[in-house]
C-alpha atoms as a PDB file:
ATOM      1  CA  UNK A   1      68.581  78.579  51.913  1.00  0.00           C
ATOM      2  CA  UNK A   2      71.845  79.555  51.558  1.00  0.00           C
ATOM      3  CA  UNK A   3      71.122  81.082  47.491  1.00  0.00           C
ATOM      4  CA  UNK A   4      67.977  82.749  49.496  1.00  0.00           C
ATOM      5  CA  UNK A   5      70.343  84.189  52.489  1.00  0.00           C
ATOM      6  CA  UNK A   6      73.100  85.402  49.530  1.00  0.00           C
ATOM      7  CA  UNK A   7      70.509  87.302  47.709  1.00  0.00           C
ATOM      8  CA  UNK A   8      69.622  89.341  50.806  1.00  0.00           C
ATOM      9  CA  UNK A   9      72.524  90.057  52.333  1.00  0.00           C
ATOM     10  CA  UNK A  10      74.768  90.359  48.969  1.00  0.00           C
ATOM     11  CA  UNK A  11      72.007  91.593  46.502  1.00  0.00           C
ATOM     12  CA  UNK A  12      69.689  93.811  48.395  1.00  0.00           C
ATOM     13  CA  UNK A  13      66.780  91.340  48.213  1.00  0.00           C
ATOM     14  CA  UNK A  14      65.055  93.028  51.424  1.00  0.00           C
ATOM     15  CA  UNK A  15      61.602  90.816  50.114  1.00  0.00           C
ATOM     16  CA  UNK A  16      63.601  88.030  51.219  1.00  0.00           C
ATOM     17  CA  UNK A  17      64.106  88.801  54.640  1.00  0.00           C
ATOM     18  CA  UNK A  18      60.173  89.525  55.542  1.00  0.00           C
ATOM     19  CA  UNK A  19      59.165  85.881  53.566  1.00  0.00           C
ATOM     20  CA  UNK A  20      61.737  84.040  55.670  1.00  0.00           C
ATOM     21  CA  UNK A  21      61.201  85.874  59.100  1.00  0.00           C
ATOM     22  CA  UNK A  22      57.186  85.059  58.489  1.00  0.00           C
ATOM     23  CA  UNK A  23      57.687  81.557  57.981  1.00  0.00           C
ATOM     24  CA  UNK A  24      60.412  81.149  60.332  1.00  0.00           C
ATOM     25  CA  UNK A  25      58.499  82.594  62.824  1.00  0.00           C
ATOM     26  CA  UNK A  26      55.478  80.321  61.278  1.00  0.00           C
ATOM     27  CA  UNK A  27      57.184  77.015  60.943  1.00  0.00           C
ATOM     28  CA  UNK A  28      59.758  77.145  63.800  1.00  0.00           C
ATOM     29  CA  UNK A  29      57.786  78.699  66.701  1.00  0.00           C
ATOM     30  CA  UNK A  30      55.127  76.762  68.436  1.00  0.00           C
ATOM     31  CA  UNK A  31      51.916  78.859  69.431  1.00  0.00           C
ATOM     32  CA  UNK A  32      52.229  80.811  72.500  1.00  0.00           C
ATOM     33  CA  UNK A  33      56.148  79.122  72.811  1.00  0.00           C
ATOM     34  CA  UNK A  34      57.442  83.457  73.083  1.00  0.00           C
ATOM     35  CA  UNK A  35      54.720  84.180  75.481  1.00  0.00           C
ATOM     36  CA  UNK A  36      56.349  86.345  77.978  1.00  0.00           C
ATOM     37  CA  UNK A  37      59.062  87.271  75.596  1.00  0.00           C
ATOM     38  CA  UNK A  38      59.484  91.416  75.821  1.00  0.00           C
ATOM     39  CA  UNK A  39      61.288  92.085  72.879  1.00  0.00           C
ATOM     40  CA  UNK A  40      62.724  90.599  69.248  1.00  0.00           C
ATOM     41  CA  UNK A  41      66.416  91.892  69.134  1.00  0.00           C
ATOM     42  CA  UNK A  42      68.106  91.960  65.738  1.00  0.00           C
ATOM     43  CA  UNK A  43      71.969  90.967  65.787  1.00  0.00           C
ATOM     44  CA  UNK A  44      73.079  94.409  64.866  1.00  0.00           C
ATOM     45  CA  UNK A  45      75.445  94.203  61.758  1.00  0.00           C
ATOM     46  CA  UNK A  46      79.303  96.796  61.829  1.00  0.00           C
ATOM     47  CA  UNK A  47      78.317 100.138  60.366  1.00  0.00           C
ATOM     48  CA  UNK A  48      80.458  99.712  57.964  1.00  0.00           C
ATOM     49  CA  UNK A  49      79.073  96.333  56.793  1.00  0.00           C
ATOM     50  CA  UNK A  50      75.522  98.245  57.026  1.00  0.00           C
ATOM     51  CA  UNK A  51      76.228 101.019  54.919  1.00  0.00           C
ATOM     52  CA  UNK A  52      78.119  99.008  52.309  1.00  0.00           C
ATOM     53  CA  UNK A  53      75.235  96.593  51.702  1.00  0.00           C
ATOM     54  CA  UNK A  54      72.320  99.429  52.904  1.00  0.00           C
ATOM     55  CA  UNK A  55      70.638  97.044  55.119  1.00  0.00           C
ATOM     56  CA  UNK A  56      71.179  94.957  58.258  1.00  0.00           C
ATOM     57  CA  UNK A  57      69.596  91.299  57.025  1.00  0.00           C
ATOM     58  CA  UNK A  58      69.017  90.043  61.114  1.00  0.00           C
ATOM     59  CA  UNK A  59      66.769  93.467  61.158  1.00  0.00           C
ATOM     60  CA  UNK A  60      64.671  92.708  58.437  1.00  0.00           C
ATOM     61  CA  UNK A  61      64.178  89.087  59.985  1.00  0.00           C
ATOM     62  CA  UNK A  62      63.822  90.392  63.204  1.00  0.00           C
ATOM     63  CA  UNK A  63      60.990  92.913  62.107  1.00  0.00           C
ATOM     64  CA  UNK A  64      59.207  90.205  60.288  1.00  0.00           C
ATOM     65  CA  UNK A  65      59.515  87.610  63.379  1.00  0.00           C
ATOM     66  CA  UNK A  66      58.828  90.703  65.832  1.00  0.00           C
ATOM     67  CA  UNK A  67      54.990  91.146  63.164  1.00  0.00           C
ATOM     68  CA  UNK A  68      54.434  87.464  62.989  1.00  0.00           C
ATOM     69  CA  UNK A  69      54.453  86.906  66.702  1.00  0.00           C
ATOM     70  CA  UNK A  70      52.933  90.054  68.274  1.00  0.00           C
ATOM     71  CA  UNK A  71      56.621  90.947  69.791  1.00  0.00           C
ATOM     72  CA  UNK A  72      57.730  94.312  69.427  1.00  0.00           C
ATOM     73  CA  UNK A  73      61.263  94.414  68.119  1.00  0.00           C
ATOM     74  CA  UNK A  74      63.745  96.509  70.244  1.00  0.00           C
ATOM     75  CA  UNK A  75      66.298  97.332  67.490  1.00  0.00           C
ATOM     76  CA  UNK A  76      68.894  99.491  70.008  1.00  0.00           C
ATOM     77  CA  UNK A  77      68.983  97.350  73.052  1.00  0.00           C
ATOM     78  CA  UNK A  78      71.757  95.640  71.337  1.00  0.00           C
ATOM     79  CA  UNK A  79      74.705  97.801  70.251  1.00  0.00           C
ATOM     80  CA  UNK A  80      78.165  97.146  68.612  1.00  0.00           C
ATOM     81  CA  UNK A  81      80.986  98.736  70.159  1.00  0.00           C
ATOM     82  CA  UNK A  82      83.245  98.265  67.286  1.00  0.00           C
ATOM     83  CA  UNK A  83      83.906  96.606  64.377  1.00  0.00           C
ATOM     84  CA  UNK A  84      85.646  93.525  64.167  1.00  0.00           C
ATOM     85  CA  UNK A  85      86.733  91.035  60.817  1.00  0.00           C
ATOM     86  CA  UNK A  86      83.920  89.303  59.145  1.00  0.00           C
ATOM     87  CA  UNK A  87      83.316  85.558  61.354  1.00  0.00           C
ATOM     88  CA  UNK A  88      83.785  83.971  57.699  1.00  0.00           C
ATOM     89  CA  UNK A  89      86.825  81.560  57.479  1.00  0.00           C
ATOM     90  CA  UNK A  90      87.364  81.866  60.987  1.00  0.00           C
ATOM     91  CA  UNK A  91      88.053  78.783  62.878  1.00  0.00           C
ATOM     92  CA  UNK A  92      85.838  78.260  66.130  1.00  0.00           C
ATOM     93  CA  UNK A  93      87.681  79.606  68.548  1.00  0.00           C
ATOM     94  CA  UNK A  94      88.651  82.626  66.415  1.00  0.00           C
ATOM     95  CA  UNK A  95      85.176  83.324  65.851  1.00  0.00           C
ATOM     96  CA  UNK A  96      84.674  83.354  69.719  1.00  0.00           C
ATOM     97  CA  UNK A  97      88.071  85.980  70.222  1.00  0.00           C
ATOM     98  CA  UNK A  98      86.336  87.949  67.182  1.00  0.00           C
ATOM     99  CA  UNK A  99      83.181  88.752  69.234  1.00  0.00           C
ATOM    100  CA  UNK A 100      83.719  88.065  72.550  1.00  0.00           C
ATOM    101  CA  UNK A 101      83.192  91.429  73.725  1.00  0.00           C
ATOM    102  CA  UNK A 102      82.209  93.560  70.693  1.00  0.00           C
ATOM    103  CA  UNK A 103      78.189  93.657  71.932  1.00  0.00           C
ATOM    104  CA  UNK A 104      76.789  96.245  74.616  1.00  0.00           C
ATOM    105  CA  UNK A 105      73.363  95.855  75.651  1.00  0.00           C
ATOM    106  CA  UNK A 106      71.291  98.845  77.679  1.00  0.00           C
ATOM    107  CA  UNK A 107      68.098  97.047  78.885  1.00  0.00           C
ATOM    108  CA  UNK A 108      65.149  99.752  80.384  1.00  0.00           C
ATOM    109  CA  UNK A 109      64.664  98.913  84.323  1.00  0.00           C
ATOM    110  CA  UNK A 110      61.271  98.093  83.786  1.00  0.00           C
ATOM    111  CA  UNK A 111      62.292  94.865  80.980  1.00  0.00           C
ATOM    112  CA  UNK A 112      65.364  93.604  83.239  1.00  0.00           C
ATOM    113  CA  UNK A 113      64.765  89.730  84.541  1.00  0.00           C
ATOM    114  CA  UNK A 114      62.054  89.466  81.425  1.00  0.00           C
ATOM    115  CA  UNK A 115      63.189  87.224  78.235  1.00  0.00           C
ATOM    116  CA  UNK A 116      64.599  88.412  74.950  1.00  0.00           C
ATOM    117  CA  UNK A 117      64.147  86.641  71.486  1.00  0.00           C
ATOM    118  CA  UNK A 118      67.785  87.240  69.802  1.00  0.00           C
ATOM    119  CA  UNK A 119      67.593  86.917  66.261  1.00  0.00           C
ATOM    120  CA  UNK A 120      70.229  86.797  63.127  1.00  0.00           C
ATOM    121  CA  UNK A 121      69.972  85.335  59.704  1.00  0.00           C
ATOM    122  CA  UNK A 122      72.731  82.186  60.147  1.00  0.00           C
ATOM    123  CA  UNK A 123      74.351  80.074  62.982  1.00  0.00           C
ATOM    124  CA  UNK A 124      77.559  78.585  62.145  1.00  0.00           C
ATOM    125  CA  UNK A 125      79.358  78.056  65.281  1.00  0.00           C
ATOM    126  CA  UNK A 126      76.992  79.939  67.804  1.00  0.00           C
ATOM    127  CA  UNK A 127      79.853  82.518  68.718  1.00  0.00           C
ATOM    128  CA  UNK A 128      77.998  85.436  67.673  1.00  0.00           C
ATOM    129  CA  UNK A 129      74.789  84.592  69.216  1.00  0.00           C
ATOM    130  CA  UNK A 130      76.241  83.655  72.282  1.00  0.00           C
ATOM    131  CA  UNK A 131      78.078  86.793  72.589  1.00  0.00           C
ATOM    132  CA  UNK A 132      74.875  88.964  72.528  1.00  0.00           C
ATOM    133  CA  UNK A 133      73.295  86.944  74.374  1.00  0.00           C
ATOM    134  CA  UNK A 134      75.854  87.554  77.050  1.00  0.00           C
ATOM    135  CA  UNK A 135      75.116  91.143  76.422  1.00  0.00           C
ATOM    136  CA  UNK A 136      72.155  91.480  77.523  1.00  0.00           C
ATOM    137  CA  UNK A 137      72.365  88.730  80.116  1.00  0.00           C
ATOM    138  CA  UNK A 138      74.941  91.285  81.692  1.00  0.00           C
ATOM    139  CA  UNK A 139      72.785  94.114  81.668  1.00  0.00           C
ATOM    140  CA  UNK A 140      70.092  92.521  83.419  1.00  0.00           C
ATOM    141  CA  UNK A 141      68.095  90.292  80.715  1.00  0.00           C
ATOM    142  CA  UNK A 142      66.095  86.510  81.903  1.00  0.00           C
ATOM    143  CA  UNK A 143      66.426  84.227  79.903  1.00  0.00           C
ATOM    144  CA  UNK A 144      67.555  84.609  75.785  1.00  0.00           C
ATOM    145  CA  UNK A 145      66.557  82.474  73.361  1.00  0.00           C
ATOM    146  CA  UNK A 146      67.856  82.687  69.735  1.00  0.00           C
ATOM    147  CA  UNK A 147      66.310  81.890  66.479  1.00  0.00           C
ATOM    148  CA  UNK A 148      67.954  82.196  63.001  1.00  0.00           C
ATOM    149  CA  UNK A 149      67.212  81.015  59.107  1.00  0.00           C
ATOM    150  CA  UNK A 150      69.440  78.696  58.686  1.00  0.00           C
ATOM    151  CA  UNK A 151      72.437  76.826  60.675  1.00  0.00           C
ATOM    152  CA  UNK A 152      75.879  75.460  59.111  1.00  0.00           C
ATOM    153  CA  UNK A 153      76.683  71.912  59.751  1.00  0.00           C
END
């Protein structure tokens, strides 16, 4: 996984992401388990990250989970305000400081109290999934549930 996760987000692989995000979504979600879910929302990546790579790896996974499961994928609900270091080599509680307030989410009255599938490529300590899903939580999501490729142990 992690040679598979390198060669998108380092190489460009974009084939990568839509494989994995297909059988993620096939393999780790149960049949009907995102019923009621509104919206797949990609971890969004720092511009500058973005541009220097050309893609955003959690969007490609996210549009692939969002196909595989019938959810539409709602790309801009989840913003980042600014760019922060990169969560590698950061110790747990740095990784928390890093991101503790770098997400902004703008949820449409008419999706606030429903449930949002956050989704990202890897979960190493949970900080940056927690923050966005304390984004939207603060503007007015249900619950958030968060599924990823791969998790560090």
């Amino acid at each position: 996984m992690r040679l598979a996760v390198h060669a998108l987000k380092f190489g460009g692989r974009e084939r990568i992401a839509h494989v994995l995000g297909a059988l993620a979504a096939d393999l780790w979600v149960r049949p009907g388990e995102l019923e009621g879910f509104v919206a797949v929302v990609p971890v969004p990546l720092a511009r500058k990250r973005q541009r220097e790579r050309g893609l955003n790896q959690a969007e490609l996974i996210a549009r692939a989970v969002s196909q595989n499961a019938a959810i539409p994928i709602r790309g801009r609900l989840l913003v980042k305000k600014r760019d922060c270091p990169p969560q590698a080599g950061l110790s747990v509680s740095a990784r928390r400081k890093n991101v503790a307030s770098v997400y902004r989410a703008s949820i449409p009255r008419l999706l606030r109290g429903r449930d949002f599938l956050v989704v990202d490529d890897v979960l190493t300590t949970g900080a940056t999934a927690e923050a966005a899903a304390r984004a939207l939580r603060r503007a007015g999501a249900g619950a958030v549930d968060v599924l990823t490729l791969a998790r560090v142990l």
